[in-house]
N, C-alpha and C. Protein backbone atom coordinates (compact mmCIF):
# COMPACT_ATOMS: atom_id res chain seq x y z
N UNK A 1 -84.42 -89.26 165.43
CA UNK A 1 -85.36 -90.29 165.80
C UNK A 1 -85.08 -91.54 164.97
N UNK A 2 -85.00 -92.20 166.06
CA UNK A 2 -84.57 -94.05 164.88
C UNK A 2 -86.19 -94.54 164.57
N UNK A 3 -86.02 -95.19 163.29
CA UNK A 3 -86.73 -95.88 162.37
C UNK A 3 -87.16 -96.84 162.95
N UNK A 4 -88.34 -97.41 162.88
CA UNK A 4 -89.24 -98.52 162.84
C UNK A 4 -88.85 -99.81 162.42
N UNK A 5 -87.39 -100.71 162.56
CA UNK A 5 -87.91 -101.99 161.57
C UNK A 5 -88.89 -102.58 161.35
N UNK A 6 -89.62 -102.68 159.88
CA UNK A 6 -90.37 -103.37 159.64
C UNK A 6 -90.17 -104.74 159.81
N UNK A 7 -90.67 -105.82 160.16
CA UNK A 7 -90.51 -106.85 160.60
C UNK A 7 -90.95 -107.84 158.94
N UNK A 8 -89.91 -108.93 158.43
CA UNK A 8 -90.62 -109.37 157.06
C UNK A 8 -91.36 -110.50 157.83
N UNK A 9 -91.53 -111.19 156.50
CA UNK A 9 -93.21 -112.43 156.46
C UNK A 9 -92.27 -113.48 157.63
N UNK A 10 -90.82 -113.88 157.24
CA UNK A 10 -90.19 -114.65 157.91
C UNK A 10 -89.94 -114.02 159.51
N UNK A 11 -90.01 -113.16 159.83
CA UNK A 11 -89.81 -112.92 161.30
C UNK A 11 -91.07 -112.57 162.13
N UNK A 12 -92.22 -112.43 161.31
CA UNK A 12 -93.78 -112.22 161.92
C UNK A 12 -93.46 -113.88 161.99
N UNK A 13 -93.47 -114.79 160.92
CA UNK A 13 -93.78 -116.35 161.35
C UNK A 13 -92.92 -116.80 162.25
N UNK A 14 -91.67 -116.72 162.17
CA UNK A 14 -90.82 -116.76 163.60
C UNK A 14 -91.54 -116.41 165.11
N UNK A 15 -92.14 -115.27 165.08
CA UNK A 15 -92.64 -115.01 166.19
C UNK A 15 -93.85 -115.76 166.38
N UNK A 16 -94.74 -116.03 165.53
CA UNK A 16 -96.30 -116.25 165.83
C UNK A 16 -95.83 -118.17 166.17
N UNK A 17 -94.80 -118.26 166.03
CA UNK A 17 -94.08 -119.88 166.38
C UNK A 17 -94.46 -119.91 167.73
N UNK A 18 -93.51 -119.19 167.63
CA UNK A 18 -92.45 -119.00 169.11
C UNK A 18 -93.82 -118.76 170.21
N UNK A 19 -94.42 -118.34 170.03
CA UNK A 19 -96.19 -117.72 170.88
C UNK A 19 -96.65 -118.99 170.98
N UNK A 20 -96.99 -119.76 169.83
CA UNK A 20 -97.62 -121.06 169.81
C UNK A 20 -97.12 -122.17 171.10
N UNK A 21 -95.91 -122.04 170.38
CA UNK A 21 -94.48 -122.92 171.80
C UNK A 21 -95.10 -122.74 172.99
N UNK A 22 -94.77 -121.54 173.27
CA UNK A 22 -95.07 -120.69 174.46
C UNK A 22 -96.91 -121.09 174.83
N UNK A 23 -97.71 -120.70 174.80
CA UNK A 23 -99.06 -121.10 174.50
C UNK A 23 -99.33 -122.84 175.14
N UNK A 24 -98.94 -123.75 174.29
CA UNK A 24 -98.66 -125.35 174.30
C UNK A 24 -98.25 -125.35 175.18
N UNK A 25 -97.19 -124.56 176.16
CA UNK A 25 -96.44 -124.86 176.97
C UNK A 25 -96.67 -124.95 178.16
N UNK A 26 -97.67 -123.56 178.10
CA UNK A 26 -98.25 -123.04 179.54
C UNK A 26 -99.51 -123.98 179.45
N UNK A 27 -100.17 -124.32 178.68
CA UNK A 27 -101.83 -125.41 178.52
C UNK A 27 -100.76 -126.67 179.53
N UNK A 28 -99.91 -126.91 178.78
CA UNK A 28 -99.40 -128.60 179.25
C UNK A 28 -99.00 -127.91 180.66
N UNK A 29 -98.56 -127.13 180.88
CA UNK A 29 -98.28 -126.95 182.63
C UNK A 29 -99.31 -127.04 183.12
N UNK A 30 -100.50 -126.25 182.71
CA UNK A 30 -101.63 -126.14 183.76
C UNK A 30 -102.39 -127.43 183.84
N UNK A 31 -102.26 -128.43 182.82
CA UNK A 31 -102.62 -129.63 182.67
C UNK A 31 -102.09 -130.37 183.61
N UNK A 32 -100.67 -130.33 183.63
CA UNK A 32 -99.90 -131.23 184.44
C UNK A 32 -100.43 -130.82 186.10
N UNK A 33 -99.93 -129.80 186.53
CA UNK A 33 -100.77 -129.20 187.85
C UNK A 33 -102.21 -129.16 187.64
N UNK A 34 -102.79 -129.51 187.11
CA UNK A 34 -104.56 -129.63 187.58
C UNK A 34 -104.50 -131.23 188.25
N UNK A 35 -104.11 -131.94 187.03
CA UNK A 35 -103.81 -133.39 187.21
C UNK A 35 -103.05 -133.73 188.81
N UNK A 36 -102.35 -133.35 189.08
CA UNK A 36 -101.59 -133.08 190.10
C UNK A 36 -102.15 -133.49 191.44
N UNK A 37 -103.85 -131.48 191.50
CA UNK A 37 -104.13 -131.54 192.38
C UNK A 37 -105.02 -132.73 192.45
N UNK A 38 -105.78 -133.33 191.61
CA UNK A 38 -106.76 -134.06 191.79
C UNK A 38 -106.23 -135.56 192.53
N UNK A 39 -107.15 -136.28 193.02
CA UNK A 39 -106.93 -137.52 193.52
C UNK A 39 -106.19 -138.16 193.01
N UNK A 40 -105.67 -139.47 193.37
CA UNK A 40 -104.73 -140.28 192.20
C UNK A 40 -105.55 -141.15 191.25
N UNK A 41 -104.74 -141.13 190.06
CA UNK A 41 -105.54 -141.26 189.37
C UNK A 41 -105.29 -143.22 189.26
N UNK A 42 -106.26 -143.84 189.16
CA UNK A 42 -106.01 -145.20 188.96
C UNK A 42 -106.88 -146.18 188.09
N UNK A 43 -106.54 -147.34 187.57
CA UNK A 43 -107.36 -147.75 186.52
C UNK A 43 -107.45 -149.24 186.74
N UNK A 44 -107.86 -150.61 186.12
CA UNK A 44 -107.43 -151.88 186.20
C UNK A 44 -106.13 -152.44 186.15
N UNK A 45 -104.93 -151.69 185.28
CA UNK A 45 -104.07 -152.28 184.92
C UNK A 45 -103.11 -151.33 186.15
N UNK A 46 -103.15 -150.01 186.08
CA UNK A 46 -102.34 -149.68 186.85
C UNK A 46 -102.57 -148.49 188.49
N UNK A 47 -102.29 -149.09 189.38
CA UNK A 47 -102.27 -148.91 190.57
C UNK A 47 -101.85 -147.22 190.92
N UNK A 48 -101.18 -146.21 189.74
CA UNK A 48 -100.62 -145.09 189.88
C UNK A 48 -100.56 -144.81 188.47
N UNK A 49 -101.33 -144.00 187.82
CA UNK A 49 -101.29 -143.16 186.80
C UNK A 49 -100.66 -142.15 186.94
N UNK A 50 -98.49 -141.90 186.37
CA UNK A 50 -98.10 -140.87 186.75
C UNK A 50 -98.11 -140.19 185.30
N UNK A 51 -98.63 -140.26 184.23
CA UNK A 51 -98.81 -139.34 183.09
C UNK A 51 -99.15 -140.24 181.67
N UNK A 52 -99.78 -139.63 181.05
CA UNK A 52 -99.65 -140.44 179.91
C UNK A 52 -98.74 -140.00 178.60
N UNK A 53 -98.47 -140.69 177.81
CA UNK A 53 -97.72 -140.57 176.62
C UNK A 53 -97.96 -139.52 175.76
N UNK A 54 -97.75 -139.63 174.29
CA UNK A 54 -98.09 -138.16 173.48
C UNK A 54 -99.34 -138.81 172.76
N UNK A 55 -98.95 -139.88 172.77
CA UNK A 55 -100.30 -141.22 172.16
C UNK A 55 -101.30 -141.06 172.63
N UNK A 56 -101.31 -140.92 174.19
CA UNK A 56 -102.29 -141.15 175.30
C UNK A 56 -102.53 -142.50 176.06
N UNK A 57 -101.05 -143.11 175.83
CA UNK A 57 -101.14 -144.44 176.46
C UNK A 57 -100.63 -144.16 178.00
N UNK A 58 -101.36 -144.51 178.80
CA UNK A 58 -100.81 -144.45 180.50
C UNK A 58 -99.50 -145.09 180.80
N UNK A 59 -98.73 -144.33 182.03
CA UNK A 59 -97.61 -144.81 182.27
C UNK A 59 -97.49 -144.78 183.73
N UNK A 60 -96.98 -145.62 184.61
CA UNK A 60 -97.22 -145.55 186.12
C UNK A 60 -96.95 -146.82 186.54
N UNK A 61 -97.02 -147.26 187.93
CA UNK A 61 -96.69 -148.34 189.10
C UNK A 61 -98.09 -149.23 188.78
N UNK A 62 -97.55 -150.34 188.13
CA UNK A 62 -98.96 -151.42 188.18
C UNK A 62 -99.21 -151.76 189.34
N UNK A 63 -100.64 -152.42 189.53
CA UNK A 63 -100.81 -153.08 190.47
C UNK A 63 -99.94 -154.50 190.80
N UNK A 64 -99.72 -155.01 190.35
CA UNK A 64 -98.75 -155.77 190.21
C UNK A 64 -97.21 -155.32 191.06
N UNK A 65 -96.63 -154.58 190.12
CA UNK A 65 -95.77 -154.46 191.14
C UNK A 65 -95.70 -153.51 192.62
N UNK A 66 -97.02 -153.63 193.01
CA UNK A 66 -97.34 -153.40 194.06
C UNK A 66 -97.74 -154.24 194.66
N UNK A 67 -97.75 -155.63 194.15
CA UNK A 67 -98.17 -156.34 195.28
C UNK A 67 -99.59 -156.95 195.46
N UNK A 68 -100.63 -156.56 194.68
CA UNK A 68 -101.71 -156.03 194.98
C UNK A 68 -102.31 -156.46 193.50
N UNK A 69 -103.35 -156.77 194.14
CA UNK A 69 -104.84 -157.47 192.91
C UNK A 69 -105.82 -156.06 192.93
N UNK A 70 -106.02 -155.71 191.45
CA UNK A 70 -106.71 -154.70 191.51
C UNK A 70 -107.54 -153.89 192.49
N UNK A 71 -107.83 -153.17 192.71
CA UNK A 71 -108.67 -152.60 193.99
C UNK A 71 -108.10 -152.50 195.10
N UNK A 72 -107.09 -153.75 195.42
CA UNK A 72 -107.30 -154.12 196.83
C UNK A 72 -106.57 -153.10 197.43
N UNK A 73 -107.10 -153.12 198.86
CA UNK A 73 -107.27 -151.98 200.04
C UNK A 73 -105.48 -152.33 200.16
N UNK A 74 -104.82 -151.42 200.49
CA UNK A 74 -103.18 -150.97 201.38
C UNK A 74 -103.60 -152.30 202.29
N UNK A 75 -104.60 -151.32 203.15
CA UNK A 75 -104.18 -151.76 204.68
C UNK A 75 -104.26 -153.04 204.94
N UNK A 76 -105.45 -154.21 203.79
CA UNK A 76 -105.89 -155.55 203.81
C UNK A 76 -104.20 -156.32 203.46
N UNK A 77 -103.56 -155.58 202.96
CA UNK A 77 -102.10 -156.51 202.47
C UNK A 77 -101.52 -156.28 203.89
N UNK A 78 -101.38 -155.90 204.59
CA UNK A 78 -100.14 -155.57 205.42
C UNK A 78 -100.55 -157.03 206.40
């Protein structure tokens, strides 16, 4: 019958990492797909909120380079 390695302090913390990683990883997926399903997200400055930073600064298609003064309706530009 083979032996048990005991696992030392450095390979329990290796692992309880590696879980954390893993953990963070799957939160930010389900984050990203919740975000996803919901409506688009939009604000004054920008016309398409496609994610924000690690900061939490927004990143996306301004209104601006869309063409378009805050709010305004698609269909009123055409």
């Amino acid at each position: 019958m083979a032996k048990k390695h005991k696992k030392t302090p450095e390979e329990k913390a290796a692992v309880a990492k590696q879980k954390k990683q893993q953990r963070r990883a799957r939160r930010k997926k389900e984050t990203r797909d919740n975000l996803a399903k919901k409506e688009i997200l939009q604000d004054d400055r920008f016309f398409f909120i496609a994610g924000y930073t690690s900061g939490g600064a927004p990143y996306g298609v301004t209104w601006e380079e869309m063409g378009l003064k805050p709010w305004e309706d698609l269909e009123e530009n055409n």
